[in-house]
N, C-alpha and C. Protein backbone atom coordinates (compact mmCIF):
# COMPACT_ATOMS: atom_id res chain seq x y z
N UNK A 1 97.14 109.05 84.94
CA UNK A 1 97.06 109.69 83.62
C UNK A 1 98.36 110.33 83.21
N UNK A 2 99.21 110.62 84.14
CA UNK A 2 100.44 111.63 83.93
C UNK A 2 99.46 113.04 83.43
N UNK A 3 100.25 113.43 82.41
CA UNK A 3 100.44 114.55 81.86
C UNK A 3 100.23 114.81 80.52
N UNK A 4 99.31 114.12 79.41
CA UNK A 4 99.32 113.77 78.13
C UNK A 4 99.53 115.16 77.34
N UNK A 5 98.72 116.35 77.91
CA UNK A 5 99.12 117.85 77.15
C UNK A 5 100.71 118.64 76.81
N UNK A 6 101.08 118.06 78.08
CA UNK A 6 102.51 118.29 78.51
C UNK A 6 103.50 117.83 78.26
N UNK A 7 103.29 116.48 77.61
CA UNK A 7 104.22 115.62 76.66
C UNK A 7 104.03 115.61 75.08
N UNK A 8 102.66 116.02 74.75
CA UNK A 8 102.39 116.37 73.31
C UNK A 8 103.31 117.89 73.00
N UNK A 9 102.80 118.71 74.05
CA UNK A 9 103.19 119.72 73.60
C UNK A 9 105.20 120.12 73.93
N UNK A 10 105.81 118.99 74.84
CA UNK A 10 107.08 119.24 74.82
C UNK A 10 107.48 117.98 72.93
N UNK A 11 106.86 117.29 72.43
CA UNK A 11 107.21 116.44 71.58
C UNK A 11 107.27 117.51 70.40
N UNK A 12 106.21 118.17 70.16
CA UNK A 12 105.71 119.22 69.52
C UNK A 12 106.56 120.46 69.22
N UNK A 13 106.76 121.17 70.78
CA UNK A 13 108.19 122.10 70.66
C UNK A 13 109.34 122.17 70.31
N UNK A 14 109.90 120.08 70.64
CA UNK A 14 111.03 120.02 69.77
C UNK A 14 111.16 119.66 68.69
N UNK A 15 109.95 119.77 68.13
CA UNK A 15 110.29 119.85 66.12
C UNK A 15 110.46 121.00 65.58
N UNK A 16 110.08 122.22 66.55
CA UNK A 16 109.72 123.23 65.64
C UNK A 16 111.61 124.32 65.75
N UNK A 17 110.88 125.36 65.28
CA UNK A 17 112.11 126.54 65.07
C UNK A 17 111.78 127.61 65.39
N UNK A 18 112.90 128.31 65.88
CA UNK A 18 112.73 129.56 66.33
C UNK A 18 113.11 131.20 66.02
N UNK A 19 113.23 131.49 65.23
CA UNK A 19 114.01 133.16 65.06
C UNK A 19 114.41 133.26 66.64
N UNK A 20 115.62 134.17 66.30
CA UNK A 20 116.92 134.50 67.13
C UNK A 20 117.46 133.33 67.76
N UNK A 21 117.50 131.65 67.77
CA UNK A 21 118.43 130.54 67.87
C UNK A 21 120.13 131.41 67.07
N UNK A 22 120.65 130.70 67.96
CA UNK A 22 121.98 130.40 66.99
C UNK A 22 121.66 130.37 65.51
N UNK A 23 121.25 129.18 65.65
CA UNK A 23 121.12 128.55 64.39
C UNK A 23 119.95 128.02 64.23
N UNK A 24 118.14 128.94 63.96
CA UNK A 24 117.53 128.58 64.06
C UNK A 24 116.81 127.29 62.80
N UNK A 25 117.53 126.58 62.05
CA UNK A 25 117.01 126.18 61.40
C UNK A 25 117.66 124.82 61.45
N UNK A 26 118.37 124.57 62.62
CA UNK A 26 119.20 123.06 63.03
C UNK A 26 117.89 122.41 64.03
N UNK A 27 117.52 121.73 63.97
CA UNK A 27 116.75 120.81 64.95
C UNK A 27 117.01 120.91 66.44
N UNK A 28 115.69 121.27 67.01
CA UNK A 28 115.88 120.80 68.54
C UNK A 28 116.32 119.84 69.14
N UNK A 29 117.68 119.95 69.97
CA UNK A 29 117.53 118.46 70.25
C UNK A 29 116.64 117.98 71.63
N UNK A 30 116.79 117.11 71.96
CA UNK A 30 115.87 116.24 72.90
C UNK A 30 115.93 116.57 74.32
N UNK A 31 114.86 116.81 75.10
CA UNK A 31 115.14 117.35 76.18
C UNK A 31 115.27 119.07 76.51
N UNK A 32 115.24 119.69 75.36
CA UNK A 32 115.80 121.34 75.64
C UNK A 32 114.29 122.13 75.86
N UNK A 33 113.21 121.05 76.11
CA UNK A 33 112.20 122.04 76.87
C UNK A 33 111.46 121.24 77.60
N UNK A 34 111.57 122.16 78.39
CA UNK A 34 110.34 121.37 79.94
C UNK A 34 108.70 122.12 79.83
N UNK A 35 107.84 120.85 79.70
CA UNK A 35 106.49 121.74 79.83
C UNK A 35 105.98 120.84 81.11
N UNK A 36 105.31 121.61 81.88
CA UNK A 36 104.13 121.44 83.11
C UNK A 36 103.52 122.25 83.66
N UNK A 37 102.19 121.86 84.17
CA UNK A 37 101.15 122.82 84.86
C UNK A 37 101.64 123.19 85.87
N UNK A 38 101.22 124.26 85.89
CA UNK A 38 101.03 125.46 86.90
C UNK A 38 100.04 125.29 87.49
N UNK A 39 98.92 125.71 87.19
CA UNK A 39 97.41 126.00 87.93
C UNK A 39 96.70 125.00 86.90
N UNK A 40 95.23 125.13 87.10
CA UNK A 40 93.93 124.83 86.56
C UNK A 40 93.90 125.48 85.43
N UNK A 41 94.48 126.14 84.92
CA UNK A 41 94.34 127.23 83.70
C UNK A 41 95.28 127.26 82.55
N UNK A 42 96.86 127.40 83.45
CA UNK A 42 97.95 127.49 82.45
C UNK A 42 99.16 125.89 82.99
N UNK A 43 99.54 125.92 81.72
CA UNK A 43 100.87 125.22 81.63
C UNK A 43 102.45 126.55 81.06
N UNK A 44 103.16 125.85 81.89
CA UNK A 44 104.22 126.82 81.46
C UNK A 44 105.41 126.24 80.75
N UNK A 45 106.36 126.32 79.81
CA UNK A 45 107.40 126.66 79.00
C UNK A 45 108.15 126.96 79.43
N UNK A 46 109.50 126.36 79.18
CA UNK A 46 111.00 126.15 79.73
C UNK A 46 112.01 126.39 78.93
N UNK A 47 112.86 126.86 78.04
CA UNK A 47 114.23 126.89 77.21
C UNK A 47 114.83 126.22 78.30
N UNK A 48 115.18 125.17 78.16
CA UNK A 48 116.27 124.82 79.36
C UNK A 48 117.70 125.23 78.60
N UNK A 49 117.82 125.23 77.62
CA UNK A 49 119.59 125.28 76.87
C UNK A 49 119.44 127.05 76.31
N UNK A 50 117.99 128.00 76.33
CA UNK A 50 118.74 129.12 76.20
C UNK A 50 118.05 130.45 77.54
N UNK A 51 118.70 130.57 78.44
CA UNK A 51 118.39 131.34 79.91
C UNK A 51 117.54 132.61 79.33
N UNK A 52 118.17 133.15 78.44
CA UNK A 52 117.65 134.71 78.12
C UNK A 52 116.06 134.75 77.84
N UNK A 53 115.57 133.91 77.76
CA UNK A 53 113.72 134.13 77.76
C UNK A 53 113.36 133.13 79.31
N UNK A 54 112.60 134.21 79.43
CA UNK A 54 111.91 134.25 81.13
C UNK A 54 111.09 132.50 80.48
N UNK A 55 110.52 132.12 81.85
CA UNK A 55 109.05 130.89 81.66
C UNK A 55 108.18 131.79 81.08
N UNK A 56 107.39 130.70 80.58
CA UNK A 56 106.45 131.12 79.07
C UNK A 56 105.41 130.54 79.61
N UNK A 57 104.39 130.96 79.61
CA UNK A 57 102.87 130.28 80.07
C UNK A 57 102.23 130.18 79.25
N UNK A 58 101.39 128.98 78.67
CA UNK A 58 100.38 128.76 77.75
C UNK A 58 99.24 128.45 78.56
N UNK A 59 97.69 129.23 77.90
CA UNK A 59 96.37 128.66 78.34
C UNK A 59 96.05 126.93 78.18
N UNK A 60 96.18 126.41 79.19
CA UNK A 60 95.46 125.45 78.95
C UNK A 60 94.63 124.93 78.43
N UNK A 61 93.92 125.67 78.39
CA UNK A 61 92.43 125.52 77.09
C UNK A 61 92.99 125.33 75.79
N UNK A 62 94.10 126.30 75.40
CA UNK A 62 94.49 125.92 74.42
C UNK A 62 95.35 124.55 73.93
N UNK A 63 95.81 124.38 74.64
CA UNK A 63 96.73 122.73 74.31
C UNK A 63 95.64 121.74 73.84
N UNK A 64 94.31 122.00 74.59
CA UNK A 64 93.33 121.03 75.07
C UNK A 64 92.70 121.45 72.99
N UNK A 65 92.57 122.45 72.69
CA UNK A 65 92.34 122.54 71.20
C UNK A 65 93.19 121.80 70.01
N UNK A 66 92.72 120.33 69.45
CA UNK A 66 93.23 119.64 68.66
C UNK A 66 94.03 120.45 67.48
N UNK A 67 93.68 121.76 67.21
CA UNK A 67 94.09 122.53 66.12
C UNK A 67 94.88 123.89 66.75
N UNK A 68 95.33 123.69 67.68
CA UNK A 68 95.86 124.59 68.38
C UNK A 68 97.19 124.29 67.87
N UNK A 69 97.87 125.42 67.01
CA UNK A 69 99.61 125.10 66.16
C UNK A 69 100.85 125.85 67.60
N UNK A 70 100.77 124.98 68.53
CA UNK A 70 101.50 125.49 69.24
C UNK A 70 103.00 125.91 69.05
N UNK A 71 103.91 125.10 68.41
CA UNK A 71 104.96 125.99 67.78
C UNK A 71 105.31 127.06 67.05
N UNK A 72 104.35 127.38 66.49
CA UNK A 72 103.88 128.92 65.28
C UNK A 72 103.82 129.70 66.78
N UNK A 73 103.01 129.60 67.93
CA UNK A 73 102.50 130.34 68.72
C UNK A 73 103.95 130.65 69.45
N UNK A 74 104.70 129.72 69.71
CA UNK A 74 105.93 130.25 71.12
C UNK A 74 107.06 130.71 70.19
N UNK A 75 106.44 130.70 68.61
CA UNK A 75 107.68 131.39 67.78
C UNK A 75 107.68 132.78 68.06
N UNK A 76 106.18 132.99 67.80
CA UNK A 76 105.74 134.14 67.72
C UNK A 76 105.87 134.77 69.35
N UNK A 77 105.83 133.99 70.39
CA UNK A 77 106.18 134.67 71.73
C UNK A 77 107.63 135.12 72.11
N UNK A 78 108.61 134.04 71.85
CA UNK A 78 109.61 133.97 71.65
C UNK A 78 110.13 135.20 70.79
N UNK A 79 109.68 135.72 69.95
CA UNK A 79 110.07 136.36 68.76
C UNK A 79 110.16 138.00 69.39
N UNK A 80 108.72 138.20 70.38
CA UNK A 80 108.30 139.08 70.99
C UNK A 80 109.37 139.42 72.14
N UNK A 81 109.71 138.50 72.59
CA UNK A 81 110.48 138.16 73.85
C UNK A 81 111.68 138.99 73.70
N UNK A 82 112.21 138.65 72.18
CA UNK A 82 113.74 139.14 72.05
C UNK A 82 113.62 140.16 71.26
N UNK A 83 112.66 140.81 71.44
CA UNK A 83 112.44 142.04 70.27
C UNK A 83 112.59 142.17 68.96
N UNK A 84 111.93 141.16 68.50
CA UNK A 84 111.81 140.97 66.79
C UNK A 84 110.75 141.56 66.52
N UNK A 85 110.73 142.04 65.31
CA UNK A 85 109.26 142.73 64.68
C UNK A 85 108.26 141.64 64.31
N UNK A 86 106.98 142.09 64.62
CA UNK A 86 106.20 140.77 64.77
C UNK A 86 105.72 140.31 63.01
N UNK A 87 105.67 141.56 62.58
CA UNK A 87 105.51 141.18 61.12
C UNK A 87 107.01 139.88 60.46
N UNK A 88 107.84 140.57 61.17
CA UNK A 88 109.10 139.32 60.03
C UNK A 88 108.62 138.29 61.05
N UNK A 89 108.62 138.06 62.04
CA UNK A 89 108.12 136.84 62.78
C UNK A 89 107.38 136.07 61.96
N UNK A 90 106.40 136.81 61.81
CA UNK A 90 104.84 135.84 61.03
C UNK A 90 105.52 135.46 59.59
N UNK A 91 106.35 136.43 58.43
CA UNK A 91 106.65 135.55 57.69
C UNK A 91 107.69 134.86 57.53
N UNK A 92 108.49 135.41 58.51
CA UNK A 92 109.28 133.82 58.75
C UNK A 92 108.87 132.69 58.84
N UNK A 93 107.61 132.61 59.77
CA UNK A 93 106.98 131.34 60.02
C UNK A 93 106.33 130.74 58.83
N UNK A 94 105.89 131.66 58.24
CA UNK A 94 105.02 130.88 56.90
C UNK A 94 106.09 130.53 56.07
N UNK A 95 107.51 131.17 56.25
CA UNK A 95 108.45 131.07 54.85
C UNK A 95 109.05 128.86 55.63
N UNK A 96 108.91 128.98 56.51
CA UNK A 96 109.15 127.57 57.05
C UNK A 96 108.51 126.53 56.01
N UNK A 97 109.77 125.53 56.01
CA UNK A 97 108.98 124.24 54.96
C UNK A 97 108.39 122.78 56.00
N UNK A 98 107.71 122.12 55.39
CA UNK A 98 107.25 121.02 56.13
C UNK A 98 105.66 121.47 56.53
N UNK A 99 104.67 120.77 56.98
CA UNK A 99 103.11 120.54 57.69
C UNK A 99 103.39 121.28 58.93
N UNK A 100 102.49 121.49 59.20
CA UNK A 100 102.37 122.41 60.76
C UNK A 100 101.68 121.37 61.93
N UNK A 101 102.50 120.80 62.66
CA UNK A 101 102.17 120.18 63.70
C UNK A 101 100.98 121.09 64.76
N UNK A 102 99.95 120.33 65.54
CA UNK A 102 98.77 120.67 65.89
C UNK A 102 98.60 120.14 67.23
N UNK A 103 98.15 120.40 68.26
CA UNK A 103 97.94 119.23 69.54
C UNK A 103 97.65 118.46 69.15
N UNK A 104 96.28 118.07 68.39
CA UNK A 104 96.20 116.81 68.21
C UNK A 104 94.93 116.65 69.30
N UNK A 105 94.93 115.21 69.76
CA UNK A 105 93.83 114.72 70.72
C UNK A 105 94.84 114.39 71.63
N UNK A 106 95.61 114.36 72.58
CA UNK A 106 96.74 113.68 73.59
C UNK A 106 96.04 113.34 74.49
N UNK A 107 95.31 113.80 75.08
CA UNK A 107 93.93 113.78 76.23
C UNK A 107 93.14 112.50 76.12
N UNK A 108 92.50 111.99 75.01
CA UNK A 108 91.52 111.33 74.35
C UNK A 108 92.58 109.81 74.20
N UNK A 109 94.08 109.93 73.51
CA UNK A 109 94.60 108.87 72.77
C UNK A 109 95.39 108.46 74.23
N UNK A 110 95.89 109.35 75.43
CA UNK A 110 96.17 108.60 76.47
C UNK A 110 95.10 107.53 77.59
N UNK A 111 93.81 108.41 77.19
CA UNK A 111 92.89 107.35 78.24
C UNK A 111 92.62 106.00 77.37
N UNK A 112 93.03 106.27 75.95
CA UNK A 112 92.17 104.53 74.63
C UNK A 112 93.83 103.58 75.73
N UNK A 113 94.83 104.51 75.79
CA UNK A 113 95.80 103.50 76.11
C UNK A 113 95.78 102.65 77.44
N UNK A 114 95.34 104.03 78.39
CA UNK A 114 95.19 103.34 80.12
C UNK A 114 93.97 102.10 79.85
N UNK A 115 92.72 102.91 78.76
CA UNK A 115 91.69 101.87 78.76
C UNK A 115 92.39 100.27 78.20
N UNK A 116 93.21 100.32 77.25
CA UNK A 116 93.21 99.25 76.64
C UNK A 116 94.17 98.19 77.43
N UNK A 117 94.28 98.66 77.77
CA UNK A 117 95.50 97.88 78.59
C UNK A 117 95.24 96.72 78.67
N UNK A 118 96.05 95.78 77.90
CA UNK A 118 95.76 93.80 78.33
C UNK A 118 94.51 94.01 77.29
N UNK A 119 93.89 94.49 76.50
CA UNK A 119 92.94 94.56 75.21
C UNK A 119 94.06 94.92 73.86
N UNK A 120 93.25 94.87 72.90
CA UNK A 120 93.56 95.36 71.50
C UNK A 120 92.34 96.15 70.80
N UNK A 121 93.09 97.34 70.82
CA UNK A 121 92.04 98.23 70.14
C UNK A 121 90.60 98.51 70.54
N UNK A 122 90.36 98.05 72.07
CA UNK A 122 88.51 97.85 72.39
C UNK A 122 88.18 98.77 72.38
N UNK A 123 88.95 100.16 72.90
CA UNK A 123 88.12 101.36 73.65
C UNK A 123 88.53 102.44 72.01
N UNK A 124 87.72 103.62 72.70
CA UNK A 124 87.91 104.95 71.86
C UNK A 124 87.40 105.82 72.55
N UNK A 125 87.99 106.79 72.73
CA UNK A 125 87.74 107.96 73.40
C UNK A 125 87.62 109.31 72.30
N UNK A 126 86.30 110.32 73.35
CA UNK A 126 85.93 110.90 71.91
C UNK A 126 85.98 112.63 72.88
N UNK A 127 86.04 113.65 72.47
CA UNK A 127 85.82 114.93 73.19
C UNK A 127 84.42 115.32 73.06
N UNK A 128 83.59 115.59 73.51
CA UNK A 128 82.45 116.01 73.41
C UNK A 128 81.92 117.56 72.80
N UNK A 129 81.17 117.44 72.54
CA UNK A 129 81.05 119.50 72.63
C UNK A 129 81.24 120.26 73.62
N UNK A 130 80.78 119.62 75.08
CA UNK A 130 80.57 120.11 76.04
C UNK A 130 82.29 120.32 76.79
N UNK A 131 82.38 119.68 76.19
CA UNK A 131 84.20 119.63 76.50
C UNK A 131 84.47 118.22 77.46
N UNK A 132 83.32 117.45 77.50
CA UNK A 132 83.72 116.20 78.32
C UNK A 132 84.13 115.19 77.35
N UNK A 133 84.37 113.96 78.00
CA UNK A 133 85.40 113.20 76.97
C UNK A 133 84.35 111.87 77.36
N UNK A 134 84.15 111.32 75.88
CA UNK A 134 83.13 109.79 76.06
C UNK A 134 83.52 108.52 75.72
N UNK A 135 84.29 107.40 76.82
CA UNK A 135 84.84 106.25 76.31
C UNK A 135 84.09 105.07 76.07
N UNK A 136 84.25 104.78 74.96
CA UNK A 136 83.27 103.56 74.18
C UNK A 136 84.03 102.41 74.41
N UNK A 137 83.44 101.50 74.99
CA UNK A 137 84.10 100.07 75.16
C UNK A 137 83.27 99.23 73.73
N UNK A 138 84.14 99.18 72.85
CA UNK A 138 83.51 98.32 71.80
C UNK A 138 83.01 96.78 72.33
N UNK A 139 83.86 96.03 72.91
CA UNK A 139 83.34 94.84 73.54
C UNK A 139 82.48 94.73 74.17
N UNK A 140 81.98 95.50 75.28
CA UNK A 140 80.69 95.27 76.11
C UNK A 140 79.60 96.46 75.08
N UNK A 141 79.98 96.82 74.18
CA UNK A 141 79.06 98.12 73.88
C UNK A 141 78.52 98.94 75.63
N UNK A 142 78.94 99.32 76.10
CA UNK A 142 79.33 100.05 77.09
C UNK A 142 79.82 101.44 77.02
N UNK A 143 79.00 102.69 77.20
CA UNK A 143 79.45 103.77 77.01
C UNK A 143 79.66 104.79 78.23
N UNK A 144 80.89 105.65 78.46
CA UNK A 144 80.60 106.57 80.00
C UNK A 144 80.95 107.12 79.36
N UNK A 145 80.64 108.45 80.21
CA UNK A 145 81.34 110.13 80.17
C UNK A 145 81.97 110.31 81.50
N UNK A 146 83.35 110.73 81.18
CA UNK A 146 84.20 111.33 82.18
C UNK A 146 84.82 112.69 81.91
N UNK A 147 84.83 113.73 83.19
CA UNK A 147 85.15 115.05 83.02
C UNK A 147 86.32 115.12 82.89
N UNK A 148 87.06 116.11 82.11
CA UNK A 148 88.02 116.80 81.56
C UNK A 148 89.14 116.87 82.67
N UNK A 149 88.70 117.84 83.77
CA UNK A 149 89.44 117.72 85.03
C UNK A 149 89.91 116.43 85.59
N UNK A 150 89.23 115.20 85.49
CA UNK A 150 89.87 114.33 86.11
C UNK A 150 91.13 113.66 85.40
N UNK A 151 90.74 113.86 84.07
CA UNK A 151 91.80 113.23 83.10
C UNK A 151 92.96 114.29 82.65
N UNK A 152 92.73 115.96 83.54
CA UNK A 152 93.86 116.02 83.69
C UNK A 152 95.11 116.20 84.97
N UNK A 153 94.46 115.46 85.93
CA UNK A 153 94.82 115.22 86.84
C UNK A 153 95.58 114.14 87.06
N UNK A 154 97.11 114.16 87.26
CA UNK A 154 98.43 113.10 86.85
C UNK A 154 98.06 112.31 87.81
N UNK A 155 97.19 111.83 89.08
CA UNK A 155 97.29 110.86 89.62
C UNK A 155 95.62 109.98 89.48
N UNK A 156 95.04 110.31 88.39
CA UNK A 156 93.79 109.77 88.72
C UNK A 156 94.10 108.22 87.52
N UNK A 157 93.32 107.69 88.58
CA UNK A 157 93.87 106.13 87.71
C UNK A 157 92.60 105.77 87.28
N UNK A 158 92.77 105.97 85.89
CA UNK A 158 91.62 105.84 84.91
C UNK A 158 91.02 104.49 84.77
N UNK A 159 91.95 103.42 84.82
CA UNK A 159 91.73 102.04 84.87
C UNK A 159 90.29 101.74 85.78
N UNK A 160 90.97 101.96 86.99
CA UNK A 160 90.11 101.36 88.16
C UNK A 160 88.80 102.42 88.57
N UNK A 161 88.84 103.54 87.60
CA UNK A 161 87.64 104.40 87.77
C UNK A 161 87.03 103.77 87.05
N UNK A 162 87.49 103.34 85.49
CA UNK A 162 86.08 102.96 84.46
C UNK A 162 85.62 101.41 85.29
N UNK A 163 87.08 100.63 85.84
CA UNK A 163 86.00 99.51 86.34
C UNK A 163 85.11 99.44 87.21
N UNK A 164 84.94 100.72 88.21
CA UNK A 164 84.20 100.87 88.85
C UNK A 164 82.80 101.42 88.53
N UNK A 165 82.74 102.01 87.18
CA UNK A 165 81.46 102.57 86.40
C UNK A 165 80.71 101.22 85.96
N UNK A 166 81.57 100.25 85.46
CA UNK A 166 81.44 99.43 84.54
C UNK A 166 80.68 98.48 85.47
N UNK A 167 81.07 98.42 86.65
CA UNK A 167 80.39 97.37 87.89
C UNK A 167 79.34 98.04 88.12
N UNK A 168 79.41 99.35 88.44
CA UNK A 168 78.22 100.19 88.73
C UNK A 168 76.84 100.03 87.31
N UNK A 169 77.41 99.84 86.35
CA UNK A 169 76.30 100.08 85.58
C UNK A 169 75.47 98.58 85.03
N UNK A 170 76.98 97.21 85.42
CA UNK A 170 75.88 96.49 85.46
C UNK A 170 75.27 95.63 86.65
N UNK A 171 75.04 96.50 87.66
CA UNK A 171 74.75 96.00 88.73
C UNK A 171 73.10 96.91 88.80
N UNK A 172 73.41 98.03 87.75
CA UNK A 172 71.78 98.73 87.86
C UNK A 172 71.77 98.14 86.91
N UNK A 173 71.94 97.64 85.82
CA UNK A 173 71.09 96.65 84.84
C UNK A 173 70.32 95.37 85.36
N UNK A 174 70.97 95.00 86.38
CA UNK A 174 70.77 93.78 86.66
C UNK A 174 69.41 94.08 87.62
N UNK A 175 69.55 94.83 88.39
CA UNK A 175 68.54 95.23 89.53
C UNK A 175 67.17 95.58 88.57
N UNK A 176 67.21 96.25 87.49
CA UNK A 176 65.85 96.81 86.43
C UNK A 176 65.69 95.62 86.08
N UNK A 177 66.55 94.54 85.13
CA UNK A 177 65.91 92.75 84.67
C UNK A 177 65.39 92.58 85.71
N UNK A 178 65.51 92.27 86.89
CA UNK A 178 65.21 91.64 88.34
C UNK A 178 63.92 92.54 88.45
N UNK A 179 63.68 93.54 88.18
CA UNK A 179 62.22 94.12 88.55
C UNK A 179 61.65 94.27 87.65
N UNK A 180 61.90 94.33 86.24
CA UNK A 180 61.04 93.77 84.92
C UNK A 180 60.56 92.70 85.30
N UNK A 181 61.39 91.46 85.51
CA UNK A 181 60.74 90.05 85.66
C UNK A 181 59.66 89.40 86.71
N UNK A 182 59.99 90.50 87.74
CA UNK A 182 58.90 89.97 88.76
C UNK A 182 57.29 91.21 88.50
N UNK A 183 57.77 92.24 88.08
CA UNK A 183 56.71 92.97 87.47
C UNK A 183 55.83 91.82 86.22
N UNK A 184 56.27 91.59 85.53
CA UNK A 184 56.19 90.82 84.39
C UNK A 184 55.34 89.26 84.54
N UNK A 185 55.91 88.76 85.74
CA UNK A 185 55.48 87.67 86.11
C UNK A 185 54.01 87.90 87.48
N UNK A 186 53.75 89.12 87.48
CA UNK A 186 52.73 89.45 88.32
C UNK A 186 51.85 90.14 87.13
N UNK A 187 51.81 90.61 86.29
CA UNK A 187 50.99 91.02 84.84
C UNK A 187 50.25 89.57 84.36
N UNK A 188 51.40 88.88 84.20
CA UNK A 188 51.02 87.41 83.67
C UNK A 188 49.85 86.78 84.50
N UNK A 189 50.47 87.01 85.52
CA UNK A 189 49.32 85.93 86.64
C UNK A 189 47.72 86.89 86.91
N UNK A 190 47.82 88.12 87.23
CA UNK A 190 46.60 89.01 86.46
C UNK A 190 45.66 88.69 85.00
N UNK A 191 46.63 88.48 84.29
CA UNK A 191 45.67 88.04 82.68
C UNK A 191 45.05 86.73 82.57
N UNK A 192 45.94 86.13 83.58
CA UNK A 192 45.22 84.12 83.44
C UNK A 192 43.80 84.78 84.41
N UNK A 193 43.67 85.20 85.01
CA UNK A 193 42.17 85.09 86.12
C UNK A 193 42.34 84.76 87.24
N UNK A 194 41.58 83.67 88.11
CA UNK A 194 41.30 82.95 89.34
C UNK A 194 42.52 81.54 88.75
N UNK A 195 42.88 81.31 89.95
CA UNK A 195 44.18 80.24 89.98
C UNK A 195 42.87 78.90 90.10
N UNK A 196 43.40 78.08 89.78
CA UNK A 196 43.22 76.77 89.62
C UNK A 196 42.89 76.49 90.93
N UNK A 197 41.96 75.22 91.29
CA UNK A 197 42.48 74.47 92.98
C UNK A 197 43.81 74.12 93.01
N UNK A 198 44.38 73.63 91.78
CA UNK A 198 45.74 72.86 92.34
C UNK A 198 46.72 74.24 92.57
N UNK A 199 46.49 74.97 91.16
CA UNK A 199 47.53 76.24 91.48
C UNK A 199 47.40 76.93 93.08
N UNK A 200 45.60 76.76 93.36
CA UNK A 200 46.06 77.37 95.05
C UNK A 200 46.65 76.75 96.18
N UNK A 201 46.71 75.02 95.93
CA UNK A 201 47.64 74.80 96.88
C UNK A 201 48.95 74.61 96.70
N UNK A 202 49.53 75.02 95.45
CA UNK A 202 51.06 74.61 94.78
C UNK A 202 51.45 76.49 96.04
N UNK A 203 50.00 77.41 95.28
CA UNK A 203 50.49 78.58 96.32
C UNK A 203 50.75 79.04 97.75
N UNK A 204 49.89 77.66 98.45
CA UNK A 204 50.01 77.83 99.72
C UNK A 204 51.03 77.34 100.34
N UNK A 205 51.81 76.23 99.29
CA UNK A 205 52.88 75.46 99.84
C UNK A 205 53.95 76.57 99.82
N UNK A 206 54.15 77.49 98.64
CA UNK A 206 55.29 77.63 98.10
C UNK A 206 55.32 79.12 99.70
């Protein structure tokens, strides 16, 4: 899976701007922040090009929120950091031109990719309420739920987990047809009555 929170949210950081930059209204360039997890909880924040602000920790939960405006947020930390008043902070930020970039889904749009792989467009991945994530295989109409934790865990190989659901689920399909049919075919032979003479020796042979 890598890291899909951690690359949204370093893609994310370098669009945005900062009060007290040099020159906060020149573009980030590429590379000048490192994001990765820490724990189960937080991801942490890097200035690699300016030393004077310590690592920055963000809740995880929050990245994981599609509407979570994470650059407004490390302005506003940032801002704190170097002793700016938090009021000019905030309208600095609103006085900013352009849409306000958001997480987004990064979580959801990296597993449609591991899923699709060697496909076009089959899968979709959806977040649940519960906070689990549900991938729809349009081709087999085939649906699983997979937990949050595993997909954010950089070594879990999403591929060969869903094919293993996918075997798993039609191998219990197959086992329920297989006991519908012989259920089914013992109902049948109940409703005809007493077997025939010939049917009883076709039964004694068989």
């Amino acid at each position: 899976m890598g890291d899909p929170l951690a690359m949204r949210a370093k893609y994310m950081l370098e669009r945005g701007f900062y009060p007290g930059n040099d020159n906060p209204y020149t573009p980030i360039p590429l590379d000048w922040f490192t994001v990765y997890r820490v724990s189960e909880k937080e991801h942490a924040i890097i200035d690699r090009e300016d030393w004077r602000d310590p690592e920055v920790t963000v809740p995880t939960s929050s990245l994981l929120n599609p509407y979570f405006p994470l650059t407004d947020w490390y302005a506003q930390r940032v801002g704190k950091l170097r002793g700016l008043d938090s009021e000019f902070v905030r309208q600095w930020i609103q006085g900013l031109d352009g849409g306000k970039l958001t997480m987004d889904t990064p979580v959801a749009t990296r597993a449609e990719q591991l899923a699709d792989y060697g496909w076009l467009n089959c899968f979709e991945c959806l977040c649940q309420l519960d906070g689990t994530y549900e991938i729809r295989d349009r081709v087999r109409a085939f649906n699983t739920v997979v937990l949050v934790n595993l997909l954010l865990n950089e070594k879990f190989q999403l591929a060969q987990w869903y094919e293993k659901r996918l075997h798993g689920a039609h191998d219990e399909l197959c086992d329920q047809l297989m006991g519908n049919t012989q259920e089914a075919n013992m109902l049948r032979l109940l409703d005809r009555g007493p077997l025939s003479p010939v049917e009883c020796q076709l039964e004694e042979v068989a």
